[in-house]
C-alpha atoms as a PDB file:
ATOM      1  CA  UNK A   1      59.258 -88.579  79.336  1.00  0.00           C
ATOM      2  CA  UNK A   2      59.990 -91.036  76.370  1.00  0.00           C
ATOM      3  CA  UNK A   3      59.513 -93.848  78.063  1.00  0.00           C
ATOM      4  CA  UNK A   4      56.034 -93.158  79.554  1.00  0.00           C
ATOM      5  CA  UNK A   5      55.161 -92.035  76.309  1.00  0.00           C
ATOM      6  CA  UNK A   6      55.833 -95.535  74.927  1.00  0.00           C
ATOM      7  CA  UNK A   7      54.576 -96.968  77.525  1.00  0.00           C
ATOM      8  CA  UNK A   8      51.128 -94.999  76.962  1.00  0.00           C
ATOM      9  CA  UNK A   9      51.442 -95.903  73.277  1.00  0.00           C
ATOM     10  CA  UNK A  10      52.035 -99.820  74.016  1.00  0.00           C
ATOM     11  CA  UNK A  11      48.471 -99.875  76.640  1.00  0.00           C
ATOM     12  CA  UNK A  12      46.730 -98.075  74.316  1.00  0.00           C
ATOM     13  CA  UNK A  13      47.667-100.472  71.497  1.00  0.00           C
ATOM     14  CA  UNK A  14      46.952-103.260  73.741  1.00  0.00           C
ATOM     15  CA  UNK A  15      43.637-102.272  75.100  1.00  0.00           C
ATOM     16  CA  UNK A  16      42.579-101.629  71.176  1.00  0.00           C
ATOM     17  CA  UNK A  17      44.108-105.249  70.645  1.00  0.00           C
ATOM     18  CA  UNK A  18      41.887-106.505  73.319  1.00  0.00           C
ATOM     19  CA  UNK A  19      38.902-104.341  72.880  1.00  0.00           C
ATOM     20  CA  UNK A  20      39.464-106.043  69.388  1.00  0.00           C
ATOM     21  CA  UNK A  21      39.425-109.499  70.354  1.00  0.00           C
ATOM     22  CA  UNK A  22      36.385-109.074  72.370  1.00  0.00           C
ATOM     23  CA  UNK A  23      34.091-107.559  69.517  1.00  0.00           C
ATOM     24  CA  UNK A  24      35.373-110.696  67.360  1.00  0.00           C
ATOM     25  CA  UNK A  25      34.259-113.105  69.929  1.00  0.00           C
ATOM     26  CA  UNK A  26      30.705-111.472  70.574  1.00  0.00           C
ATOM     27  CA  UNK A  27      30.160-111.440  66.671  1.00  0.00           C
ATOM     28  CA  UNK A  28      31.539-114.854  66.251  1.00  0.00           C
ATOM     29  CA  UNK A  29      29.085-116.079  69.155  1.00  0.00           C
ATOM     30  CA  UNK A  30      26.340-113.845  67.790  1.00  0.00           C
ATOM     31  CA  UNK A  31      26.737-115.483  63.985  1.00  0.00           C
ATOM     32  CA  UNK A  32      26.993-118.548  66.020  1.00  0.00           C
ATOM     33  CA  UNK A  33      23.452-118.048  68.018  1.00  0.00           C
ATOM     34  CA  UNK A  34      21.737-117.272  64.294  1.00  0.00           C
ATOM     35  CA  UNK A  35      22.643-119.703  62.435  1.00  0.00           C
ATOM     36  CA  UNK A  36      22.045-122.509  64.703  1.00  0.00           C
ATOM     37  CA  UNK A  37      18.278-120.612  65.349  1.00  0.00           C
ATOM     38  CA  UNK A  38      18.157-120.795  61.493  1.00  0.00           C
ATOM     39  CA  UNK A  39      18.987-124.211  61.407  1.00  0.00           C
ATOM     40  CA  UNK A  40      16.617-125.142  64.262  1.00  0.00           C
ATOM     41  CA  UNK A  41      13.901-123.702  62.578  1.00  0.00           C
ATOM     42  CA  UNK A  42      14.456-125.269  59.042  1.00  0.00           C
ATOM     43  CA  UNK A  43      14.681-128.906  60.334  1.00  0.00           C
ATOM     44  CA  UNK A  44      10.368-130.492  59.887  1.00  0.00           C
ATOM     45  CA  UNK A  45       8.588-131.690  62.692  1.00  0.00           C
ATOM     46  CA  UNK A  46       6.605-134.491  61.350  1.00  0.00           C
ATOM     47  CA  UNK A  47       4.960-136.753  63.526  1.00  0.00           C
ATOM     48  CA  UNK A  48       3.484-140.139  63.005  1.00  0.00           C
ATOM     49  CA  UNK A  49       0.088-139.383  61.946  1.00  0.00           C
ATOM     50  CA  UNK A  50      -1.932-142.217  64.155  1.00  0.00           C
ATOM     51  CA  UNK A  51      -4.293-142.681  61.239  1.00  0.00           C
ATOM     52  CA  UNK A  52      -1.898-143.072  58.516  1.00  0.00           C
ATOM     53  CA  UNK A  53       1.260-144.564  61.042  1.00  0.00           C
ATOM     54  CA  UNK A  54      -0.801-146.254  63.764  1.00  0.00           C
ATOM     55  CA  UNK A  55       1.870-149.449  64.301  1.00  0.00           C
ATOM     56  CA  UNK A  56       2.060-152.923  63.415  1.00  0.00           C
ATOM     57  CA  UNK A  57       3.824-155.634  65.637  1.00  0.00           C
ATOM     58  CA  UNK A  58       5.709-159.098  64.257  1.00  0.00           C
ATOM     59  CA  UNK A  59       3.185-161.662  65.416  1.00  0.00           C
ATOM     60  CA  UNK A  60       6.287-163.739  66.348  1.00  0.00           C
ATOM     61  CA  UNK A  61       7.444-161.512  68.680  1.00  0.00           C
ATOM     62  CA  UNK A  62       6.123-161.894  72.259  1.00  0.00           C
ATOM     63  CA  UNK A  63       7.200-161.488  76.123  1.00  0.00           C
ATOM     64  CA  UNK A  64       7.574-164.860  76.078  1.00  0.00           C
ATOM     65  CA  UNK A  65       9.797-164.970  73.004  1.00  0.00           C
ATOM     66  CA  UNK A  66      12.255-161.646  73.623  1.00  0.00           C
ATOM     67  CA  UNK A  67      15.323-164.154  73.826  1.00  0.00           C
ATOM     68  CA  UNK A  68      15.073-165.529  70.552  1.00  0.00           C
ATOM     69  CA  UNK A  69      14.315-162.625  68.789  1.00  0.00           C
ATOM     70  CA  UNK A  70      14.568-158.485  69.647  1.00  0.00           C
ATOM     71  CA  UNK A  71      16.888-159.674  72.452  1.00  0.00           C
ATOM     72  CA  UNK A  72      19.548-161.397  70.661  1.00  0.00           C
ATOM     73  CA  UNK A  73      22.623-159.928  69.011  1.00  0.00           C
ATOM     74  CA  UNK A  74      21.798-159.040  64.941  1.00  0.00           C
ATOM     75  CA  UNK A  75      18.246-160.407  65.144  1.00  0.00           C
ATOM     76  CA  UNK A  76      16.745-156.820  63.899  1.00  0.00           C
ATOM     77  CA  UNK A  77      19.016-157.326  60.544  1.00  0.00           C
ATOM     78  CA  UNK A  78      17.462-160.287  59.798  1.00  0.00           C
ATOM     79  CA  UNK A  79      14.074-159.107  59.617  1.00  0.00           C
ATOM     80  CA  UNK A  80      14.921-155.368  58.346  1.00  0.00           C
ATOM     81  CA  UNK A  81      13.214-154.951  54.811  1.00  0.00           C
ATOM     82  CA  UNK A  82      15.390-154.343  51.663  1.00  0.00           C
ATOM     83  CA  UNK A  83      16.502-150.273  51.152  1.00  0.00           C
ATOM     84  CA  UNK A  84      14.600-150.658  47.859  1.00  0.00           C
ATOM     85  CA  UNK A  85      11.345-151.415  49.714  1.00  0.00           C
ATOM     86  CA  UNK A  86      11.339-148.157  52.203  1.00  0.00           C
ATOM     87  CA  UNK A  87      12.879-146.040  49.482  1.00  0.00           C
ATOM     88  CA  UNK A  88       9.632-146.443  47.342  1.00  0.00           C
ATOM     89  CA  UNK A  89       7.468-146.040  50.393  1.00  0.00           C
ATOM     90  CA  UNK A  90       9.282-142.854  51.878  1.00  0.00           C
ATOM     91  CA  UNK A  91       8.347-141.296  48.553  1.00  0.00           C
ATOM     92  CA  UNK A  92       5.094-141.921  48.676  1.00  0.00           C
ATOM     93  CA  UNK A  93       4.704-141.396  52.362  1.00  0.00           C
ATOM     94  CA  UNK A  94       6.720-138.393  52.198  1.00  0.00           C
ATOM     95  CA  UNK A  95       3.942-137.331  49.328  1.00  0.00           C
ATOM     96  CA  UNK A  96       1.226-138.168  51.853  1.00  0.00           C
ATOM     97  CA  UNK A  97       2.307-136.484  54.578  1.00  0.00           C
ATOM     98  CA  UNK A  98       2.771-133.364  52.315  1.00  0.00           C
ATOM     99  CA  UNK A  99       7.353-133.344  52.995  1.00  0.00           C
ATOM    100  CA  UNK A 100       8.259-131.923  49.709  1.00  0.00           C
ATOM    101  CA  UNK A 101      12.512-131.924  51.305  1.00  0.00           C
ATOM    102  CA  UNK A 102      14.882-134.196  49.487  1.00  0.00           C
ATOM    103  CA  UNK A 103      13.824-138.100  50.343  1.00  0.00           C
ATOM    104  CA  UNK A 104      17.640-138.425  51.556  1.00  0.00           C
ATOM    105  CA  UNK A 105      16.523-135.986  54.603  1.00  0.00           C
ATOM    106  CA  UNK A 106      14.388-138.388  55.960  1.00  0.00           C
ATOM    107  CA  UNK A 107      14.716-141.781  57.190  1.00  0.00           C
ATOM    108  CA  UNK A 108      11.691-144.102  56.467  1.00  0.00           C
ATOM    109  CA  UNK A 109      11.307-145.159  60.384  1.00  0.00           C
ATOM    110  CA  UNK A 110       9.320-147.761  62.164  1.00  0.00           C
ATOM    111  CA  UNK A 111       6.835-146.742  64.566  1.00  0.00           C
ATOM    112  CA  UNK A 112       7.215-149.539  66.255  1.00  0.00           C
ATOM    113  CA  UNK A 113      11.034-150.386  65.808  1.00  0.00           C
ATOM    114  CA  UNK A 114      12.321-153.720  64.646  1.00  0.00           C
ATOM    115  CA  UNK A 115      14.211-153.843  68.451  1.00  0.00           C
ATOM    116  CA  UNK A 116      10.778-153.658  70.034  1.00  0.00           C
ATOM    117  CA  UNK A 117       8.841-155.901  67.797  1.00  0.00           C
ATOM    118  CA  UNK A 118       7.548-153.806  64.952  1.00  0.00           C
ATOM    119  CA  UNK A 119       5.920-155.462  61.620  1.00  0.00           C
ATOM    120  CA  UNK A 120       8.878-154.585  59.481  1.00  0.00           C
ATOM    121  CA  UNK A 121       7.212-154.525  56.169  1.00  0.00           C
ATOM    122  CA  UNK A 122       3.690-153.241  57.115  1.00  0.00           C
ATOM    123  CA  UNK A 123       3.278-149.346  55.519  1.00  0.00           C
ATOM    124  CA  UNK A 124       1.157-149.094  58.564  1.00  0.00           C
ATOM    125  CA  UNK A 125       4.295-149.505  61.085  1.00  0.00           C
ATOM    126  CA  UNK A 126       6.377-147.275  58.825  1.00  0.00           C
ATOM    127  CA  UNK A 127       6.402-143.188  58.196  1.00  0.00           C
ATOM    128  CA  UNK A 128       9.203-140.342  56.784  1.00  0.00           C
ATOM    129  CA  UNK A 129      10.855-139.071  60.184  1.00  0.00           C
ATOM    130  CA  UNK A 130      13.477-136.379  59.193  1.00  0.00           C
ATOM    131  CA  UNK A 131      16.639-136.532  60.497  1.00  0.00           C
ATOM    132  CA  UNK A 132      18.439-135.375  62.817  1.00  0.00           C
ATOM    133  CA  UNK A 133      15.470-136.430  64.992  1.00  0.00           C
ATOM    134  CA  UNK A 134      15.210-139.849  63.610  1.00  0.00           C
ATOM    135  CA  UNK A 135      18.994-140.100  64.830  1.00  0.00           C
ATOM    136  CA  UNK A 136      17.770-139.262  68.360  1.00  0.00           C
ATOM    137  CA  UNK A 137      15.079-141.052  68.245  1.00  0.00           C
ATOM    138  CA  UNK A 138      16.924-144.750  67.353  1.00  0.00           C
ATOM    139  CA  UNK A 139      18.988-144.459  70.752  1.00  0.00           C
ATOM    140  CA  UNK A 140      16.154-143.722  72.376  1.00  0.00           C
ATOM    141  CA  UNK A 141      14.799-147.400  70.486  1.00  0.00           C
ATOM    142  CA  UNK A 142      17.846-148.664  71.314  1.00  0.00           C
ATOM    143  CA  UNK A 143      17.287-147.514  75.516  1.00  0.00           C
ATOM    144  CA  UNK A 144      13.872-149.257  75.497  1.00  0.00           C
ATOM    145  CA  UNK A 145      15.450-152.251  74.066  1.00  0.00           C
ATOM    146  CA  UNK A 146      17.775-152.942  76.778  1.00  0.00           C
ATOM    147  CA  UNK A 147      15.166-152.424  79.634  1.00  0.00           C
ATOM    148  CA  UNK A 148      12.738-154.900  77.442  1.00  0.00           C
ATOM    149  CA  UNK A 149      15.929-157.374  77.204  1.00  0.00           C
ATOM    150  CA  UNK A 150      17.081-156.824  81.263  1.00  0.00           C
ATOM    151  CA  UNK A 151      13.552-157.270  82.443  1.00  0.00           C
ATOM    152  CA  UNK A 152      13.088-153.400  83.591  1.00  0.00           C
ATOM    153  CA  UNK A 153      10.037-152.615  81.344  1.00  0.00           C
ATOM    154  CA  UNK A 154       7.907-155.350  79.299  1.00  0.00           C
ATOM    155  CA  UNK A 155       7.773-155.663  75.857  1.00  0.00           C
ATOM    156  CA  UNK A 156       4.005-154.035  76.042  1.00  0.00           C
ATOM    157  CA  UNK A 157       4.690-151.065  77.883  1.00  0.00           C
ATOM    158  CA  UNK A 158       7.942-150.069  75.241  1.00  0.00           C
ATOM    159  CA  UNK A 159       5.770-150.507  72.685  1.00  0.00           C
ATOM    160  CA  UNK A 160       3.436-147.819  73.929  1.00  0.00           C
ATOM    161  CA  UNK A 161       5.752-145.425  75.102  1.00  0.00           C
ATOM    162  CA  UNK A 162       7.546-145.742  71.996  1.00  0.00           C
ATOM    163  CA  UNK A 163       4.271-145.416  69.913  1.00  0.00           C
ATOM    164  CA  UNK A 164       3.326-142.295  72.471  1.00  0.00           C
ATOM    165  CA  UNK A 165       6.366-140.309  71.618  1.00  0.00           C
ATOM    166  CA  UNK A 166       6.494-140.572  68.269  1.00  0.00           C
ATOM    167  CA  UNK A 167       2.656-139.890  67.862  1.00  0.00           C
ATOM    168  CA  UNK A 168       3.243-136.824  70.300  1.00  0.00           C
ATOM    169  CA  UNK A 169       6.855-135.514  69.598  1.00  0.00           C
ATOM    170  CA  UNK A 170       7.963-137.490  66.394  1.00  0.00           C
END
C-alpha cells in the first residue's frame, strides 16, 4: 500500500506541476497578446497629406536616364539632402501635421523616394512618416526600384503606385 500511495502522491504532484506550467504559458501568451495590441495601437498613422506632401520628381531623372542615375549602385547618396536639412523640416512638418511624438519617432520620408526619382530637397516631396512603418515602407521603395531598374514596371507607373500608397496607407 506504500508504494501506490507514493505513486498517487508523485501524479498528483506532477499533474499540479503541469497544470502549473500550462496556466504560465496562457498568461505569458495572454500578457503577450496585450501588449503587442497596446503597442499596435500607440504607433500614428499619418499619411501624406496630398495637399501639403503631393511629390516632387528630380527633373534629371527620366526613363530614358534610369542607368545613370536611380539605377546605379550609391547614386541615391549622392543626391540625399544633409540630416540637418530634414531635421529642421520634420519639426516643422511634424508641427503641421499636428505629431506632437518625439521628432526621433519619425523619419522625414520622401514621397517620392530618391530610388524612384523624387526631388530630394523639395518640402513638397517630403513629410514625418513614423516608424516602424517608414521601415516597411523603404523595402517596399527599395522592391519598386528593382522592377524600375530590370524593366518590369516604368519609372512612371512606380512613381504612382508609390505616391498611391503612401497618400492611402502612409
Amino acid at each position: 500500500m506504500g508504494g501506490s500511495c507514493s505513486r498517487n502522491r508523485v501524479i498528483v504532484s506532477r499533474r499540479r506541476l503541469v497544470d502549473l506550467v500550462v496556466l504560465v504559458v496562457v498568461v505569458g501568451l495572454v500578457g503577450y497578446v496585450v501588449v503587442a495590441r497596446q503597442r499596435h495601437a500607440s504607433v500614428p498613422v499619418v499619411r501624406a497629406d496630398p495637399v501639403r506632401t503631393p511629390g516632387a520628381l528630380k527633373p534629371d531623372v527620366s526613363q530614358a536616364s534610369i542607368g545613370q542615375t536611380i539605377c546605379r549602385r550609391g547614386w541615391t547618396a549622392t543626391v540625399r539632402p544633409p540630416a540637418s536639412f530634414t531635421s529642421a523640416l520634420k519639426r516643422t512638418q511634424m508641427e503641421a501635421y499636428g505629431e506632437a511624438g518625439p521628432t526621433s519617432a519619425y523619419q522625414e520620408d520622401h514621397l517620392i523616394s530618391l530610388e524612384l526619382g523624387g526631388a530630394p530637397d523639395d518640402p513638397r516631396n517630403l513629410w514625418p512618416e513614423p516608424y516602424p512603418r517608414a521601415s516597411a515602407v523603404d523595402q517596399i521603395e527599395n522592391q519598386l526600384n528593382a522592377k524600375v531598374c530590370s524593366g518590369e514596371l516604368t519609372l512612371a507607373d512606380a512613381q504612382r503606385e508609390e505616391a498611391a500608397l503612401k497618400h492611402s496607407r502612409g
